[in-house]
Protein backbone atom coordinates (compact mmCIF):
# COMPACT_ATOMS: atom_id res chain seq x y z
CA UNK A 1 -40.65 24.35 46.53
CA UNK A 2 -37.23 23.64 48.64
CA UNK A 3 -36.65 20.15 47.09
CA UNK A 4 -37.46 21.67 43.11
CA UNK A 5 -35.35 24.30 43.91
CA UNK A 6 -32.60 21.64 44.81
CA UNK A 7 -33.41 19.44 42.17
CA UNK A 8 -33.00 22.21 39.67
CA UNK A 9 -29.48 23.17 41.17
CA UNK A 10 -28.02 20.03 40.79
CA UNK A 11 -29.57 19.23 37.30
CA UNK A 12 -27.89 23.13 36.69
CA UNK A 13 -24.62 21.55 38.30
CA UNK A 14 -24.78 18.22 36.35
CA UNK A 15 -25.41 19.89 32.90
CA UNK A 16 -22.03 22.77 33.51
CA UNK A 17 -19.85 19.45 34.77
CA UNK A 18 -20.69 17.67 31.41
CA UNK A 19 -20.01 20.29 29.21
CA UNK A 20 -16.44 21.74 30.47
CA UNK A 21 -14.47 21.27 28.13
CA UNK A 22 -12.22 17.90 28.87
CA UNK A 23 -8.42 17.64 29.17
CA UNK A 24 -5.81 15.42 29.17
CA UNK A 25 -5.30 12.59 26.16
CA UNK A 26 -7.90 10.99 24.48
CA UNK A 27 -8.10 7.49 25.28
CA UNK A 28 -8.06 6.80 21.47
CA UNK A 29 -7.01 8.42 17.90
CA UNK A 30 -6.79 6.87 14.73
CA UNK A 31 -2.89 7.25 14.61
CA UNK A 32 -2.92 5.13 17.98
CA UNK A 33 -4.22 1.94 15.75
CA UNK A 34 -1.31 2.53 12.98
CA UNK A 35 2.42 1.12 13.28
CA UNK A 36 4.70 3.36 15.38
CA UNK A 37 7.21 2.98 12.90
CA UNK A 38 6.49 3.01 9.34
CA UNK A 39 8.87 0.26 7.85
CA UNK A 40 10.06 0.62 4.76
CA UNK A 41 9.31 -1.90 1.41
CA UNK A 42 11.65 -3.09 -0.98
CA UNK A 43 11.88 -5.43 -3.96
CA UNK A 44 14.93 -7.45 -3.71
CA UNK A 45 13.94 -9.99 -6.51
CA UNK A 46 11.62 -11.33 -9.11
CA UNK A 47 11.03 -14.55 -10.80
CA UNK A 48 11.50 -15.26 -13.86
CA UNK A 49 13.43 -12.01 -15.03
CA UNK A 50 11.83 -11.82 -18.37
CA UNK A 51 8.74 -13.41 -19.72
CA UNK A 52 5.90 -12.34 -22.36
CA UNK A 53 3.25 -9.82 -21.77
CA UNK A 54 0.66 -11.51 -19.76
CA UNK A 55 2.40 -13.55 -17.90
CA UNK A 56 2.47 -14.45 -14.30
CA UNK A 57 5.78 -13.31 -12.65
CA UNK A 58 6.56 -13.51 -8.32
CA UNK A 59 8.20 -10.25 -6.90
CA UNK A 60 10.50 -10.34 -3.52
CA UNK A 61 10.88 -8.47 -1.34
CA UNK A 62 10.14 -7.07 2.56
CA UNK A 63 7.15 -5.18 4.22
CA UNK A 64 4.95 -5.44 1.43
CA UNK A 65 1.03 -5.25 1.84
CA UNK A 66 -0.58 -8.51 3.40
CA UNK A 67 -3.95 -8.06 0.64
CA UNK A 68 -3.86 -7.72 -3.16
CA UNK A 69 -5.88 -4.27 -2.71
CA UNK A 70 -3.13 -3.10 -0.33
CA UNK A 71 -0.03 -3.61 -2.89
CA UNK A 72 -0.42 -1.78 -6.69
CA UNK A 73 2.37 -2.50 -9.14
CA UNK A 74 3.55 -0.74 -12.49
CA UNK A 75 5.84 -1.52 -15.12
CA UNK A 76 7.89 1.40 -15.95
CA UNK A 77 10.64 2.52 -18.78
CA UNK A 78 14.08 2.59 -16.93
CA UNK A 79 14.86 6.04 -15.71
CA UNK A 80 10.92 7.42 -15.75
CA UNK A 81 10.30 10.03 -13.24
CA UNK A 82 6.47 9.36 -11.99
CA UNK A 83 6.49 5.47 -11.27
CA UNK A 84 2.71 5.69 -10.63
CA UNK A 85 2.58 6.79 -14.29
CA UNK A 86 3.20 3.14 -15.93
CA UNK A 87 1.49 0.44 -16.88
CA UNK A 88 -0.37 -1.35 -14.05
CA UNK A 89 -0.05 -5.10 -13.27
CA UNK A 90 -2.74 -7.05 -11.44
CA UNK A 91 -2.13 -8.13 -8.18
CA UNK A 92 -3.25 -12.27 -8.50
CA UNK A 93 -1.81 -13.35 -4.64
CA UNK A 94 -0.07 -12.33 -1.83
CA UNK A 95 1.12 -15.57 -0.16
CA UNK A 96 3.09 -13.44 3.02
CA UNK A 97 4.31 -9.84 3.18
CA UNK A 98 7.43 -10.80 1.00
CA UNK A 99 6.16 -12.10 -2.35
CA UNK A 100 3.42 -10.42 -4.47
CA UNK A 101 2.29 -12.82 -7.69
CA UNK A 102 1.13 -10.21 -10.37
CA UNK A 103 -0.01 -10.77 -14.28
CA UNK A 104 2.04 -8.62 -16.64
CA UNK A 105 -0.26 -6.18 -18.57
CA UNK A 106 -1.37 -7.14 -22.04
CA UNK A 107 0.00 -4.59 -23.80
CA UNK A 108 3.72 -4.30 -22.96
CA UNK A 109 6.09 -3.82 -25.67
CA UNK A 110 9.27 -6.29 -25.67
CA UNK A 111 12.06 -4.20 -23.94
CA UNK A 112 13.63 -3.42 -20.69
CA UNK A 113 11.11 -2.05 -17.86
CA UNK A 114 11.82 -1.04 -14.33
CA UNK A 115 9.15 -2.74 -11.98
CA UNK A 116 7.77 -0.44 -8.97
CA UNK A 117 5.68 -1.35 -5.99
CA UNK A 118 3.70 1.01 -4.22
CA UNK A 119 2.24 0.22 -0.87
CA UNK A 120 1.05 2.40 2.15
CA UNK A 121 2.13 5.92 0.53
CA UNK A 122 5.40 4.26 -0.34
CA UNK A 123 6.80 3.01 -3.55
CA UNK A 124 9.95 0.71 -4.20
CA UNK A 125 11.82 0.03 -7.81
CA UNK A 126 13.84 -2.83 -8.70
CA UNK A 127 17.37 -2.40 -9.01
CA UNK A 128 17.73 -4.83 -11.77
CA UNK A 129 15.29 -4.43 -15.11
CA UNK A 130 12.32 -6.46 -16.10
CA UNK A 131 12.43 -7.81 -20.03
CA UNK A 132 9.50 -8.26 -21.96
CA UNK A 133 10.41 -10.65 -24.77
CA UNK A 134 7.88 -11.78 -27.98
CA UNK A 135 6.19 -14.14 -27.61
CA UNK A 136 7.67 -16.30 -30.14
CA UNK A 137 10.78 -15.93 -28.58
CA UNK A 138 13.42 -13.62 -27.51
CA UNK A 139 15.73 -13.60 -30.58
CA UNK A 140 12.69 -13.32 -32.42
C-alpha cells in the first residue's frame, strides 16, 4: 500500500509540474521566421517603354518577390487611386529579385498607363508612364 501510495504522489506531482502554466519566450513564433526589417520595393525602370497589348515587357527595380506567385502587377490610368483596381498583367519570370518579365493584358486601350507592383502587402508605381500603342503602329 506504501509504494501505491508513493507512486500515486509522484504521478499527482508529475501531472501539476506539466500543466503550470510556462513562462519565459517561446523558442519559436511565426514572426521569428520573417525578415526583421521589411525592405521596401520599387520600380526604377522598364523595358521597352511602350509596346502593344500583349506584349512581353521587363520591369526594374529592388526587393521584388523571388516567385511569379509572390509579385502581382497592374496597369493603371495615371493618377488612379486603388492601384489594385487595374488591369492585371501575368507574371511570365522572375530571373532575380530586381526584374519581373510580365505579358501586357489583352485588352489595354492605346494610351498612357501607370504600372504598379504589389508584393508582400506593399505596392510600388512607376514614376514614368507606360504607352500602349496600336498595333499597327503608334501614329496609327
Amino acid at each position: 500500500m506504501k509504494k501505491q501510495l508513493i507512486l500515486a504522489l509522484a504521478f499527482f506531482t508529475l501531472l501539476i509540474s506539466a500543466c503550470e502554466e510556462m513562462t519565459g519566450e517561446p523558442i519559436f513564433t511565426p514572426e521569428s521566421n520573417m525578415s526583421q526589417t521589411l525592405k521596401p520595393i520599387s520600380i526604377s525602370s522598364f523595358n521597352p517603354v511602350s509596346a502593344i497589348s500583349g506584349s512581353e515587357i521587363a520591369i526594374y527595380g529592388e526587393n521584388f518577390g523571388a516567385s511569379i506567385t509572390d509579385n502581382y502587377v497592374t496597369f493603371n490610368y495615371p493618377g488612379a487611386n486603388e492601384t489594385e483596381t487595374g488591369w492585371a498583367s501575368e507574371v511570365v519570370q522572375v530571373p532575380h529579385t530586381g526584374m519581373v518579365l510580365i505579358r501586357l493584358p489583352q485588352n489595354l486601350n492605346p494610351g498612357e498607363y501607370t504600372i504598379s507592383l504589389h508584393f508582400d502587402g506593399q505596392t510600388t508605381r512607376s514614376n514614368k508612364p507606360f504607352k500602349i500603342i496600336n498595333a499597327s503602329g503608334p501614329g496609327n
